[in-house]
PDB file of N, CA and C in Angstrom:
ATOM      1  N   UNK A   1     -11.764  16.104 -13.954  1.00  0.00           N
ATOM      2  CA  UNK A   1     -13.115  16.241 -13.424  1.00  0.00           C
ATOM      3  C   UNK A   1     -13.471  17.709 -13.234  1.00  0.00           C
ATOM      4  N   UNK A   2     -12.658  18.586 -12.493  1.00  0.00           N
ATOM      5  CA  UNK A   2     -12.784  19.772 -13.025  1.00  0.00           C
ATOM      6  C   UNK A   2     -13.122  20.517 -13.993  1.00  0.00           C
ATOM      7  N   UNK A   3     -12.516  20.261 -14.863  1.00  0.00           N
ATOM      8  CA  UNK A   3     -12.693  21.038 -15.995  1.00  0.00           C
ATOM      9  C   UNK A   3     -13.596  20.891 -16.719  1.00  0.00           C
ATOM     10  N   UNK A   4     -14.337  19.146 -16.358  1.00  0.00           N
ATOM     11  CA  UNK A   4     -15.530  18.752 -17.117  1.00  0.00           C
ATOM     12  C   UNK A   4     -16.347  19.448 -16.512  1.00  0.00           C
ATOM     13  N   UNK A   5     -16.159  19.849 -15.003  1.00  0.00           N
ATOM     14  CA  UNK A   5     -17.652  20.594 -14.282  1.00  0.00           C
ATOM     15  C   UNK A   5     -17.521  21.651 -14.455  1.00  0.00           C
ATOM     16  N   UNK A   6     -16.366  22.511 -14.855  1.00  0.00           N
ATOM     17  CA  UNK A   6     -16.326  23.912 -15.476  1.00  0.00           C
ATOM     18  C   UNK A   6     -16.850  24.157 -17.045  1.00  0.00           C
ATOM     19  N   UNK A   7     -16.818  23.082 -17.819  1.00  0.00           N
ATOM     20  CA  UNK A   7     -16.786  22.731 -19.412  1.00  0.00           C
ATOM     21  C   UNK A   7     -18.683  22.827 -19.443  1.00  0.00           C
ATOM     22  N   UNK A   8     -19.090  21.868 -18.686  1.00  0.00           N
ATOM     23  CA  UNK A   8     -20.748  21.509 -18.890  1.00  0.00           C
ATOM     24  C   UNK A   8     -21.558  22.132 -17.885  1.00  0.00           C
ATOM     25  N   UNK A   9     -22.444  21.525 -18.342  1.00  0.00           N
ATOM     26  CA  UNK A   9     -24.287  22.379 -18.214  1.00  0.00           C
ATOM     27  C   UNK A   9     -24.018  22.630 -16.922  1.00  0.00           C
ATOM     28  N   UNK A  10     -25.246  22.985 -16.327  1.00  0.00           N
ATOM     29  CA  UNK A  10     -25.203  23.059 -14.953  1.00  0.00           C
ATOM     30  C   UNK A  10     -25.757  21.861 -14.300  1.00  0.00           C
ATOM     31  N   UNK A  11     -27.039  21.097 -15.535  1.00  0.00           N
ATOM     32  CA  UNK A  11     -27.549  19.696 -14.807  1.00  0.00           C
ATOM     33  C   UNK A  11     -26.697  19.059 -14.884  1.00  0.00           C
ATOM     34  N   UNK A  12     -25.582  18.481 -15.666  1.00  0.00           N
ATOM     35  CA  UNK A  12     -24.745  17.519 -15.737  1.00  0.00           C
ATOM     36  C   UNK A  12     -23.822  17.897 -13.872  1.00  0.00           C
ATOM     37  N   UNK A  13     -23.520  18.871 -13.684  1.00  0.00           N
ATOM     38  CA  UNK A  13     -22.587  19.627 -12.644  1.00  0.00           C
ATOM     39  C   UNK A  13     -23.169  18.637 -11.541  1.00  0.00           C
ATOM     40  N   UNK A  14     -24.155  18.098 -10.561  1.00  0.00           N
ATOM     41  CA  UNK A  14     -24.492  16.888  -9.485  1.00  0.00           C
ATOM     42  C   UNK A  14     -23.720  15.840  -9.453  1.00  0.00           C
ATOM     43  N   UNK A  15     -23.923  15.109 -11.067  1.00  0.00           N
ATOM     44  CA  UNK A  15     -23.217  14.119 -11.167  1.00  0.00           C
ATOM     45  C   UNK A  15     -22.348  13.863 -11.563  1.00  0.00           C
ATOM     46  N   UNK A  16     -21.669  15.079 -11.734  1.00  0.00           N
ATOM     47  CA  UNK A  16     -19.685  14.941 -11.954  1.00  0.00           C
ATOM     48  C   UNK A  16     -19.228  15.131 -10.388  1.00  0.00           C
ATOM     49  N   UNK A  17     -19.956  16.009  -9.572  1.00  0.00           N
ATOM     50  CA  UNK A  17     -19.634  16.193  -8.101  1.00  0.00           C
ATOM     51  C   UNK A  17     -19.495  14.965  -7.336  1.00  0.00           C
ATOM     52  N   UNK A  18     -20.831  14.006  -7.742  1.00  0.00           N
ATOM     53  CA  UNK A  18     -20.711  13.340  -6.957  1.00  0.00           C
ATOM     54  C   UNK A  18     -20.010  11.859  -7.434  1.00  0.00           C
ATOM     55  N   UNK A  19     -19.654  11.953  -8.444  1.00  0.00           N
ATOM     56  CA  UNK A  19     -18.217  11.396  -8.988  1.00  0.00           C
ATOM     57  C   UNK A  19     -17.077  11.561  -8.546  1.00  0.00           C
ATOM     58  N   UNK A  20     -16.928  13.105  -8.143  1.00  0.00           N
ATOM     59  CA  UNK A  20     -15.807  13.269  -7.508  1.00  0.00           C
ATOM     60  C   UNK A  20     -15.843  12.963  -6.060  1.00  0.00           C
ATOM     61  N   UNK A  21     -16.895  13.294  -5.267  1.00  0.00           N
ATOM     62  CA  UNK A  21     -17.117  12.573  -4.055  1.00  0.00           C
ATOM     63  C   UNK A  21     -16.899  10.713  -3.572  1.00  0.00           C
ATOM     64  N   UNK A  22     -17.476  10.159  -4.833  1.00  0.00           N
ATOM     65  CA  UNK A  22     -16.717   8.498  -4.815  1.00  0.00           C
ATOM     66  C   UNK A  22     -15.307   8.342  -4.725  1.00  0.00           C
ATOM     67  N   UNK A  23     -15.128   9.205  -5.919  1.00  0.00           N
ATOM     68  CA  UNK A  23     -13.517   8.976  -6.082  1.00  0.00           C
ATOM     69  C   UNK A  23     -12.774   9.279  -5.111  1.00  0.00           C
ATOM     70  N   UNK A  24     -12.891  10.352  -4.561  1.00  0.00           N
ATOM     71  CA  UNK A  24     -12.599  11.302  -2.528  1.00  0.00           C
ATOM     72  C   UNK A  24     -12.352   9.939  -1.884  1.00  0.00           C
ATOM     73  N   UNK A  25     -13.687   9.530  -0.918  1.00  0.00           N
ATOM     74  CA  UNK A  25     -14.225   8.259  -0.312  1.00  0.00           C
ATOM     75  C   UNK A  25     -13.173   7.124  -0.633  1.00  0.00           C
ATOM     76  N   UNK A  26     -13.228   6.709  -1.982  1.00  0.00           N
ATOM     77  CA  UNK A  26     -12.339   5.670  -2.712  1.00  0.00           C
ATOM     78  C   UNK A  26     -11.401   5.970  -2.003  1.00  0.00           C
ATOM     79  N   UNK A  27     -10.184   7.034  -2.587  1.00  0.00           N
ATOM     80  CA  UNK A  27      -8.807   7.291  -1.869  1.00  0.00           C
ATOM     81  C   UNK A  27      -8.804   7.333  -0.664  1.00  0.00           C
ATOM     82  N   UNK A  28      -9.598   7.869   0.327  1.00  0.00           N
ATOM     83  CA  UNK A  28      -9.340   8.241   1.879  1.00  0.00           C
ATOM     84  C   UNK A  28      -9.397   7.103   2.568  1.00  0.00           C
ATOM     85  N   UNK A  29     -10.281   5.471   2.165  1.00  0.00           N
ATOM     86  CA  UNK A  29     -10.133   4.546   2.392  1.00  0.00           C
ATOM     87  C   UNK A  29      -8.879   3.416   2.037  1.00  0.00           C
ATOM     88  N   UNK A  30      -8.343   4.041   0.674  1.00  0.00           N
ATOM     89  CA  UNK A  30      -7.022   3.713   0.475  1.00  0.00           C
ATOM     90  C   UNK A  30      -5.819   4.022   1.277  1.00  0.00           C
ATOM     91  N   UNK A  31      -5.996   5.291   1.650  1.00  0.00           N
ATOM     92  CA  UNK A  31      -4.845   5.949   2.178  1.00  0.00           C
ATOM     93  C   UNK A  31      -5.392   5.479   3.693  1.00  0.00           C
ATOM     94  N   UNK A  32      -6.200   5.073   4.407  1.00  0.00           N
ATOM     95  CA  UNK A  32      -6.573   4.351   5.796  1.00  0.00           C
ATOM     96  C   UNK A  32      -5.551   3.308   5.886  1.00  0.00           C
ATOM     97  N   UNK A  33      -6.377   1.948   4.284  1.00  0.00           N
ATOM     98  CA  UNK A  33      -5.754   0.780   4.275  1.00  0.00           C
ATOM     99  C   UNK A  33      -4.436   0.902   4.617  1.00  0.00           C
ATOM    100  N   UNK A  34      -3.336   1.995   3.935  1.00  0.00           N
ATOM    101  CA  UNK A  34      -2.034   2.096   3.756  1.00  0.00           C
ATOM    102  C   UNK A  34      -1.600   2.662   4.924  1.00  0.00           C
ATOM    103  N   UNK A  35      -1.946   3.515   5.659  1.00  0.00           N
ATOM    104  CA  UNK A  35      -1.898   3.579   7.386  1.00  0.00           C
ATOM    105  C   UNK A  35      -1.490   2.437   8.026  1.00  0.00           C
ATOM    106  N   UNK A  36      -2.617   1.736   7.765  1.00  0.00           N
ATOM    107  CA  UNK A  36      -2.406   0.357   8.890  1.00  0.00           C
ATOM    108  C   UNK A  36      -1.512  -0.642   8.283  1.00  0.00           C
ATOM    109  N   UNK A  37      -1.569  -0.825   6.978  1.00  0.00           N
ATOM    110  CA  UNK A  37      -0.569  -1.744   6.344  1.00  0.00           C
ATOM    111  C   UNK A  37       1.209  -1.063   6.984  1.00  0.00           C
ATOM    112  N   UNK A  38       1.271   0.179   6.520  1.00  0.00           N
ATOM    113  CA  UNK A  38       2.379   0.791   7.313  1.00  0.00           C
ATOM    114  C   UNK A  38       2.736   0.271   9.153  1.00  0.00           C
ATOM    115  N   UNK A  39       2.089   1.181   9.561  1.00  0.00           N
ATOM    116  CA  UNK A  39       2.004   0.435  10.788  1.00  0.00           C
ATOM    117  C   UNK A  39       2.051  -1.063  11.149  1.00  0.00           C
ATOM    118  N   UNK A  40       1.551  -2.011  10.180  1.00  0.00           N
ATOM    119  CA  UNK A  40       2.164  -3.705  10.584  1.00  0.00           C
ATOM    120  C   UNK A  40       3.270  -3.872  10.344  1.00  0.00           C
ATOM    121  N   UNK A  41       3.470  -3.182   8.987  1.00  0.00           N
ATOM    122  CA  UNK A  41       4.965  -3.918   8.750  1.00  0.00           C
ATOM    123  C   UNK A  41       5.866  -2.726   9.497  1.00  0.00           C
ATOM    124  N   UNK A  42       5.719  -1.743  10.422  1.00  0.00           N
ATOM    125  CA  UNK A  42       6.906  -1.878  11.633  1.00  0.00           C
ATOM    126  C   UNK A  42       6.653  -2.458  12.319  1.00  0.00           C
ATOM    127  N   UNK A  43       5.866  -3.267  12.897  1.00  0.00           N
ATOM    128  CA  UNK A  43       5.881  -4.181  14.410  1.00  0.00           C
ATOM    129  C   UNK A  43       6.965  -5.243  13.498  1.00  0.00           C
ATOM    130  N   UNK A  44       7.124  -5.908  12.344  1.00  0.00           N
ATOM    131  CA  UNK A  44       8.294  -6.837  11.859  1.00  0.00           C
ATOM    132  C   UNK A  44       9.263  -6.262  12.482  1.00  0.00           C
ATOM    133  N   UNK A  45       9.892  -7.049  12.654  1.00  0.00           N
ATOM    134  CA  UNK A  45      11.855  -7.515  12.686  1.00  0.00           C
ATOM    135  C   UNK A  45      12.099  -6.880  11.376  1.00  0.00           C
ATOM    136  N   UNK A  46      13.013  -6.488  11.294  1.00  0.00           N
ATOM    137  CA  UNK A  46      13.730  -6.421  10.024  1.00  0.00           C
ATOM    138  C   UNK A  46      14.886  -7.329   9.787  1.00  0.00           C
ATOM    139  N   UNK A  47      15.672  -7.626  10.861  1.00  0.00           N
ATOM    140  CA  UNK A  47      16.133  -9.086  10.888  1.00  0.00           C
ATOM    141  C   UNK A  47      16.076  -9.881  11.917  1.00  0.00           C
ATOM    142  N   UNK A  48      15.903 -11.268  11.738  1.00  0.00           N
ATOM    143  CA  UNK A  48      15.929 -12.369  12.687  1.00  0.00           C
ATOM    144  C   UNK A  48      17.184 -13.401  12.797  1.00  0.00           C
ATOM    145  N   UNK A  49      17.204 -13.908  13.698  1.00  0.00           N
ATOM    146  CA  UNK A  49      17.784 -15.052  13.958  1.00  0.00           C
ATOM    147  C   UNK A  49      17.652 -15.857  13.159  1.00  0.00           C
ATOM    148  N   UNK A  50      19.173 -16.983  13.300  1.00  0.00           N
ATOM    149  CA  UNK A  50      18.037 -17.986  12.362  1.00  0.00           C
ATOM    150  C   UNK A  50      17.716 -19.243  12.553  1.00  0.00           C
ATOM    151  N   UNK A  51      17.992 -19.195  14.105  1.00  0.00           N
ATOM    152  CA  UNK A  51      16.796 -20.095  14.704  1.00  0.00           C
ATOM    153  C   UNK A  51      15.801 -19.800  15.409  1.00  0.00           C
ATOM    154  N   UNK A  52      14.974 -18.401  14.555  1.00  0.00           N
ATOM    155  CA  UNK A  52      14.060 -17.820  15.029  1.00  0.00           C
ATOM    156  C   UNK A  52      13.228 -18.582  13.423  1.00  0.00           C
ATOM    157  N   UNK A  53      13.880 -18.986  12.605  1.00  0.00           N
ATOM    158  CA  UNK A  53      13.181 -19.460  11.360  1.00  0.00           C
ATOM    159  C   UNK A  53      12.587 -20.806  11.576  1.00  0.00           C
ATOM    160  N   UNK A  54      11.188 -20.632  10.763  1.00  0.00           N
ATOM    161  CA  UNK A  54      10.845 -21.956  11.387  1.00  0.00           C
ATOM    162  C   UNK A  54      11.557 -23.082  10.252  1.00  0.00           C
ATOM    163  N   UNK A  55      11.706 -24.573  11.234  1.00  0.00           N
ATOM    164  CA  UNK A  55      12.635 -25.526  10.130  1.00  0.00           C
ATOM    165  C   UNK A  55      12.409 -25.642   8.633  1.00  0.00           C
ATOM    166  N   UNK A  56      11.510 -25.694   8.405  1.00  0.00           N
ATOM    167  CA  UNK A  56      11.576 -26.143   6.740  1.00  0.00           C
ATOM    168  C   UNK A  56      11.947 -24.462   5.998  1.00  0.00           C
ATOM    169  N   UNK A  57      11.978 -23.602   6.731  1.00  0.00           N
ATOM    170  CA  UNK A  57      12.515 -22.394   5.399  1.00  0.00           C
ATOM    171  C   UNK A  57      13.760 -22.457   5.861  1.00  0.00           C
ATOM    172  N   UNK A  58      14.620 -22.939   6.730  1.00  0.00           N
ATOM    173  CA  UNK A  58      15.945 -22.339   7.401  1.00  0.00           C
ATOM    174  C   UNK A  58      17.136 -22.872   5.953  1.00  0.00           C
ATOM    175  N   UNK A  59      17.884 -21.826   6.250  1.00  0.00           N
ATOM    176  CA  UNK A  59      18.987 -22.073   5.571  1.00  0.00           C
ATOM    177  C   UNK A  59      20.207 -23.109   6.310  1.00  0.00           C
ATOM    178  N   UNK A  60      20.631 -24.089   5.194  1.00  0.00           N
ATOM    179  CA  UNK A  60      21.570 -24.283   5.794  1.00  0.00           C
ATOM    180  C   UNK A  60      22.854 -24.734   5.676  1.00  0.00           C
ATOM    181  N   UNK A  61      23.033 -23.456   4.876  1.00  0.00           N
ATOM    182  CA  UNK A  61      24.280 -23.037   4.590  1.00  0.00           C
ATOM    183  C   UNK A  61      24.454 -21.720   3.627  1.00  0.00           C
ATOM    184  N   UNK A  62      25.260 -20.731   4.092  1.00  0.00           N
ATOM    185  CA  UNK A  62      25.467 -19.575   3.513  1.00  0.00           C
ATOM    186  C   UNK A  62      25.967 -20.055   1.721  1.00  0.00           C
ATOM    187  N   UNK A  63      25.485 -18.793   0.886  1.00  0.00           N
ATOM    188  CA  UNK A  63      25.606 -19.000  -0.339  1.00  0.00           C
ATOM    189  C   UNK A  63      27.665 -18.936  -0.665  1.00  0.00           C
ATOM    190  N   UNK A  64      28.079 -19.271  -1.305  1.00  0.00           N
ATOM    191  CA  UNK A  64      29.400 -19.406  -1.400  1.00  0.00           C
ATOM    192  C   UNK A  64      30.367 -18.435  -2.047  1.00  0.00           C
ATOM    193  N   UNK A  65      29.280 -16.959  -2.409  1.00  0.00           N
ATOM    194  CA  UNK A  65      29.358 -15.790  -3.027  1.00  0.00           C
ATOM    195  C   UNK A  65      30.010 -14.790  -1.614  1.00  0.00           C
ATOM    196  N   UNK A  66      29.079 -15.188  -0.394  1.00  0.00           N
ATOM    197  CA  UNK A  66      29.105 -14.194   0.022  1.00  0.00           C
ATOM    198  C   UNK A  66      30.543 -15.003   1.343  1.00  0.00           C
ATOM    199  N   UNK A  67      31.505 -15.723   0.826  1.00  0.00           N
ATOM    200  CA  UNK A  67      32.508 -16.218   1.889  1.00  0.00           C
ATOM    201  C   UNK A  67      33.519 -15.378   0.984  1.00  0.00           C
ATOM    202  N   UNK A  68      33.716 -14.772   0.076  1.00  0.00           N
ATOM    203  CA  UNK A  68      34.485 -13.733  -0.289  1.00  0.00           C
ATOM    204  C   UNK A  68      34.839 -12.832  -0.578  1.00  0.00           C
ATOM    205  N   UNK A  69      33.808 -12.077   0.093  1.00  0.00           N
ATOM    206  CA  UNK A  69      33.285 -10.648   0.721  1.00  0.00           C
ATOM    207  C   UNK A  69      34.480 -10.676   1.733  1.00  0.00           C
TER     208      UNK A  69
END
């Protein structure tokens, strides 16, 4: 985008700016979203119990790989 507003006219020069101004806006609302997405996933556990699982996902029984570790 630069180089196009260094490359062309001077009328074209508004509306590459304010191209780049969307695109700005665009990211700074991205990088918000990703703030707060950050911030939820630390309030998670990183591990639980596992009768903190609710019944129908619970395991029940360890895989038979990891009894010979």
């Amino acid at each position: 985008m630069v180089e196009q507003a260094i490359d062309s006219e001077l009328e074209r020069i508004p509306r590459i700016t304010d191209k780049q101004m969307q695109y700005k806006q665009i990211l700074d609302q991205y990088s918000q979203e990703e703030g707060v997405l950050v911030l939820e996933r630390k309030k998670l556990q990183p591990r639980i119990k596992l009768s903190q699982m609710p019944e129908e996902t619970r395991y029940n029984k360890l895989k038979t790989e990891t009894r010979y570790l």
